[in-house]
N, C-alpha and C. Protein backbone atom coordinates (compact mmCIF):
# COMPACT_ATOMS: atom_id res chain seq x y z
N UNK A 1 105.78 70.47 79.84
CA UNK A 1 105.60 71.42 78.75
C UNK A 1 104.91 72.67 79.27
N UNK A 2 104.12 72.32 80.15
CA UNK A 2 103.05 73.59 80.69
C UNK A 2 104.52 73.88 81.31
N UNK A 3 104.68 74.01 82.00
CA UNK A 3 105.71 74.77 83.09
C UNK A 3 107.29 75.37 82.44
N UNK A 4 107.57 74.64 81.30
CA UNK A 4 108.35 75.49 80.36
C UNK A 4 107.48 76.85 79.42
N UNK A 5 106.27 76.61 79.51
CA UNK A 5 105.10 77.65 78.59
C UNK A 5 105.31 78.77 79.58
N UNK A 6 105.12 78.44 80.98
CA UNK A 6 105.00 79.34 81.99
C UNK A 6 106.37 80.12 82.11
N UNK A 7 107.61 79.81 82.28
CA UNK A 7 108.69 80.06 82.43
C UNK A 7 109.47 81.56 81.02
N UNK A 8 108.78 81.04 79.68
CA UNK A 8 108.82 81.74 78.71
C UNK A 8 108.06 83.01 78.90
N UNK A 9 106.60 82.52 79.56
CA UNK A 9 105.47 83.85 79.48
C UNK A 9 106.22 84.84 80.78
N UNK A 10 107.05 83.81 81.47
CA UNK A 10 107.39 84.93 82.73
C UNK A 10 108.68 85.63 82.37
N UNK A 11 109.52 85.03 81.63
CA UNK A 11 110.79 85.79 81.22
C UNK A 11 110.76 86.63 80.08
N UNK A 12 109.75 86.44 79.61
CA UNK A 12 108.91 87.71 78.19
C UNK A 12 108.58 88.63 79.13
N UNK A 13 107.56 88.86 79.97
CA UNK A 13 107.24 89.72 80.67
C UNK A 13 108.12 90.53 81.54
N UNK A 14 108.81 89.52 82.02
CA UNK A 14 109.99 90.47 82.63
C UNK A 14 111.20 90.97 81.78
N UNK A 15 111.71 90.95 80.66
CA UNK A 15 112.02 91.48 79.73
C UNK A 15 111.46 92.68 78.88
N UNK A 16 110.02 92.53 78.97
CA UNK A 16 108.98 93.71 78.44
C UNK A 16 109.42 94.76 79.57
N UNK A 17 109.16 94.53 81.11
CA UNK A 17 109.40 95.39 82.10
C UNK A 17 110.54 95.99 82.39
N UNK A 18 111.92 95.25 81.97
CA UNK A 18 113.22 95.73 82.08
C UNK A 18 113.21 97.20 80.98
N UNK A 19 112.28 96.85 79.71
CA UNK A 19 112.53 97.59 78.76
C UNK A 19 112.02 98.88 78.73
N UNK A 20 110.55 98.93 79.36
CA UNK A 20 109.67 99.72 79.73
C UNK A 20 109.81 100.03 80.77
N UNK A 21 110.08 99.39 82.05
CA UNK A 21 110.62 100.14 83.35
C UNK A 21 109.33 101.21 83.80
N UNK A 22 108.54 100.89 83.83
CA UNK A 22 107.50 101.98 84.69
C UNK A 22 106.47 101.12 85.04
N UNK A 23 105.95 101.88 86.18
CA UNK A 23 104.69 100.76 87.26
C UNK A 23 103.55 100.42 86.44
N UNK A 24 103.09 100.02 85.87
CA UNK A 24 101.90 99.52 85.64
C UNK A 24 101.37 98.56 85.48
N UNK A 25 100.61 97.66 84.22
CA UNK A 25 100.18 96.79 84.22
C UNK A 25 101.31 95.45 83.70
N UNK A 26 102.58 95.92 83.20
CA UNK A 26 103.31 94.90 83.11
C UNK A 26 103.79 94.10 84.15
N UNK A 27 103.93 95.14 85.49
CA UNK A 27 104.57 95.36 86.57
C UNK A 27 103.51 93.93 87.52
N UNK A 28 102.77 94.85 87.55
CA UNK A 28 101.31 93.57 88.56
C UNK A 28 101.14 92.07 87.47
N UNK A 29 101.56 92.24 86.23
CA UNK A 29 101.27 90.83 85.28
C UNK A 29 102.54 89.94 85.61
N UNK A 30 103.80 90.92 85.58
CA UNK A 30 105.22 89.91 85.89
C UNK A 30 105.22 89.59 87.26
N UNK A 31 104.72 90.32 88.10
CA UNK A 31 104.48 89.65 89.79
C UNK A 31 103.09 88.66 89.51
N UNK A 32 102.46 89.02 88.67
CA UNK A 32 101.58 87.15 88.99
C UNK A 32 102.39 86.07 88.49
N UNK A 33 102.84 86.48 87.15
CA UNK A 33 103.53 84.95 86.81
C UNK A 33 104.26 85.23 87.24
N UNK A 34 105.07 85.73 87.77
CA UNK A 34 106.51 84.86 88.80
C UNK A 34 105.65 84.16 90.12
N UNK A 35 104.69 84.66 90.54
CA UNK A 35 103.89 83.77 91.86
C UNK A 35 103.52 82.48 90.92
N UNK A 36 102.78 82.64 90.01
CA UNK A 36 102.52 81.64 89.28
C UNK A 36 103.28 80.08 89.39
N UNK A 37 104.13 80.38 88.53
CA UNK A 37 105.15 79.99 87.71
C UNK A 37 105.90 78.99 89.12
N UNK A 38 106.17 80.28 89.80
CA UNK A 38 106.85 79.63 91.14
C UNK A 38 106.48 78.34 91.62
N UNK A 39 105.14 78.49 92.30
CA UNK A 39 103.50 77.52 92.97
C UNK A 39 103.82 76.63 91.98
N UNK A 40 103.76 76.82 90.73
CA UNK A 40 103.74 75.11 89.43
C UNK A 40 105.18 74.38 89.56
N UNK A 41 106.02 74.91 90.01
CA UNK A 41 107.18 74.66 90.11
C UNK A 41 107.50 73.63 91.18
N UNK A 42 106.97 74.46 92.16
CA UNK A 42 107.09 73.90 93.28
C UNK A 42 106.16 72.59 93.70
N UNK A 43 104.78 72.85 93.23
CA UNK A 43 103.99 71.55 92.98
C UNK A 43 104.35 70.23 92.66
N UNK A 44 104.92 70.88 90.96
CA UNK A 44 105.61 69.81 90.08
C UNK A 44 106.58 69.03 90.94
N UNK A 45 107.51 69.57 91.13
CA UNK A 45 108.59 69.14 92.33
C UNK A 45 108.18 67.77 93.61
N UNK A 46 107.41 68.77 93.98
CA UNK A 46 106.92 67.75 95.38
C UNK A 46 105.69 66.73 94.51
N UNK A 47 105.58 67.01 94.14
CA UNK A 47 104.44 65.45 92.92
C UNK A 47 105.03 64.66 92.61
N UNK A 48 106.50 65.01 91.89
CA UNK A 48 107.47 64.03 91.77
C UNK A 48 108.05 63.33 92.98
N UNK A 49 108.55 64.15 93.70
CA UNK A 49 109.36 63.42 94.77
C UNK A 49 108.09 62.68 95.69
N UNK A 50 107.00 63.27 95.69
CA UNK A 50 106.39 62.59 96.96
C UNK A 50 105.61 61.29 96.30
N UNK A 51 106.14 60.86 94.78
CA UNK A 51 105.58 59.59 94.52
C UNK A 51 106.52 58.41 94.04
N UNK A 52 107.85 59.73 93.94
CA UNK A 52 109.46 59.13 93.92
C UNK A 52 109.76 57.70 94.86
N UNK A 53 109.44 58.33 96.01
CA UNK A 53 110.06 57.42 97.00
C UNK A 53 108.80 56.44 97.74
N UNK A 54 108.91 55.66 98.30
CA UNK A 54 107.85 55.27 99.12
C UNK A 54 107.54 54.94 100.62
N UNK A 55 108.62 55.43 101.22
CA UNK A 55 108.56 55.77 102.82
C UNK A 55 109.63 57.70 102.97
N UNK A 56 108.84 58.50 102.71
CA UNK A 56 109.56 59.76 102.78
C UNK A 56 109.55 59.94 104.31
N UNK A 57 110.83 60.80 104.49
CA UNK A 57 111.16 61.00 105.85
C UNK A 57 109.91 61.88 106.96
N UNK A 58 109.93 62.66 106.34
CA UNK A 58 109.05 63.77 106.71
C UNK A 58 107.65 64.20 105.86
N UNK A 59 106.48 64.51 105.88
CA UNK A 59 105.14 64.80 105.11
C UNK A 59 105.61 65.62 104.41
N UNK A 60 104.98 66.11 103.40
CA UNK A 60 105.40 67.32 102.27
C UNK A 60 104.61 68.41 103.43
N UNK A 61 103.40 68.19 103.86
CA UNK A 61 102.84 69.27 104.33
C UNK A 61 103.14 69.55 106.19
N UNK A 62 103.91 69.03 106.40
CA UNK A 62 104.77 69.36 107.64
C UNK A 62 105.82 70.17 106.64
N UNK A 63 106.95 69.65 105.90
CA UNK A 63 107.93 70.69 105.08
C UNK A 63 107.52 72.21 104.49
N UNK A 64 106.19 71.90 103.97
CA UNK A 64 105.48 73.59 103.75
C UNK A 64 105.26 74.49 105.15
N UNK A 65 105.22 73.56 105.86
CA UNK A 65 104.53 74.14 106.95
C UNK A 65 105.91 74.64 107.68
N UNK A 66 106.64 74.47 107.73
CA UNK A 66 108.14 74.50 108.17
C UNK A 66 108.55 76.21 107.50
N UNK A 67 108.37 75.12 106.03
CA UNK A 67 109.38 76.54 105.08
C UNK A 67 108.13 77.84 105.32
N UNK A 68 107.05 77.85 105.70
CA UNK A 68 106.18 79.06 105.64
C UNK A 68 106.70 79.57 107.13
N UNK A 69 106.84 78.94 108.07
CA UNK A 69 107.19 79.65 109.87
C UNK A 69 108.64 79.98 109.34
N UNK A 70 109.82 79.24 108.98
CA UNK A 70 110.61 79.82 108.53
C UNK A 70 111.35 81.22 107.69
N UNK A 71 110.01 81.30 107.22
CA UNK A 71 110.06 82.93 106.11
C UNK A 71 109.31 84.01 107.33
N UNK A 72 108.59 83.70 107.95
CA UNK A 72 108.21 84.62 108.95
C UNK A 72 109.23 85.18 109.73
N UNK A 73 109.50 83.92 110.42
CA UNK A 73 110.62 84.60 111.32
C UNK A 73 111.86 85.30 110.75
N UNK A 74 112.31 84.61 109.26
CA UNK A 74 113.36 85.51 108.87
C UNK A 74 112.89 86.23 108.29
N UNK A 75 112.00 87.04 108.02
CA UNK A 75 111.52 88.21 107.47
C UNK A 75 111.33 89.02 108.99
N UNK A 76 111.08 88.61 110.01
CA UNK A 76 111.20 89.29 111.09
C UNK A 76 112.26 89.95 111.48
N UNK A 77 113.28 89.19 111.34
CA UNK A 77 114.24 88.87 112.07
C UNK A 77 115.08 89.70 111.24
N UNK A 78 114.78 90.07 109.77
CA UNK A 78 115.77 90.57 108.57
C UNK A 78 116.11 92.05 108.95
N UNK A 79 115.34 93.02 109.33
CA UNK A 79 115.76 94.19 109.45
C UNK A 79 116.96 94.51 110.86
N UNK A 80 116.61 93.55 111.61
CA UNK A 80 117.97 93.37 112.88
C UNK A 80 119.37 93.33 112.10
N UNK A 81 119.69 92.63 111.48
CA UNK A 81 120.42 92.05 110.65
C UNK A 81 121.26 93.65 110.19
N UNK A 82 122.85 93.90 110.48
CA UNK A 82 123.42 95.08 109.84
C UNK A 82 124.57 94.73 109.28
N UNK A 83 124.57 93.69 108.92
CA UNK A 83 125.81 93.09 107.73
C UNK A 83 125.76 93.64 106.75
């Protein structure tokens, strides 16, 4: 229920911003809850699965640790890129 509450407060906000369209405080409020929103998401997710199963292949926090070196390098790597 929390994380559908969150999902509403973030698609209100970004709807307020589509409408209004200028930098300010809607702007820095819809970039927290989408960070927000995201993080509960993603929590929720791995809470479930990591009590889902009971021999998981790999740690959740080796997989974070993965997907965070992963965004580095392709954020590095993104402006090479002329497709």
């Amino acid at each position: 229920i929390v994380i559908c509450i969150l999902e509403l407060i973030t698609g209100g906000f970004t709807i307020a911003f589509i409408i209004v369209y200028e930098y300010g405080w809607i702007a820095y409020f819809m970039c927290f809850m989408w960070g927000f929103q995201d993080s509960a998401v993603n929590a929720h997710i791995q809470g479930v699965l990591g009590f889902e199963f009971d021999e998981p292949d790999i740690a959740y926090s080796v997989l974070n640790s993965m997907m965070a070196i992963s965004v580095i390098i392709f954020t590095f790597l993104e402006p090479y890129i002329t497709t």
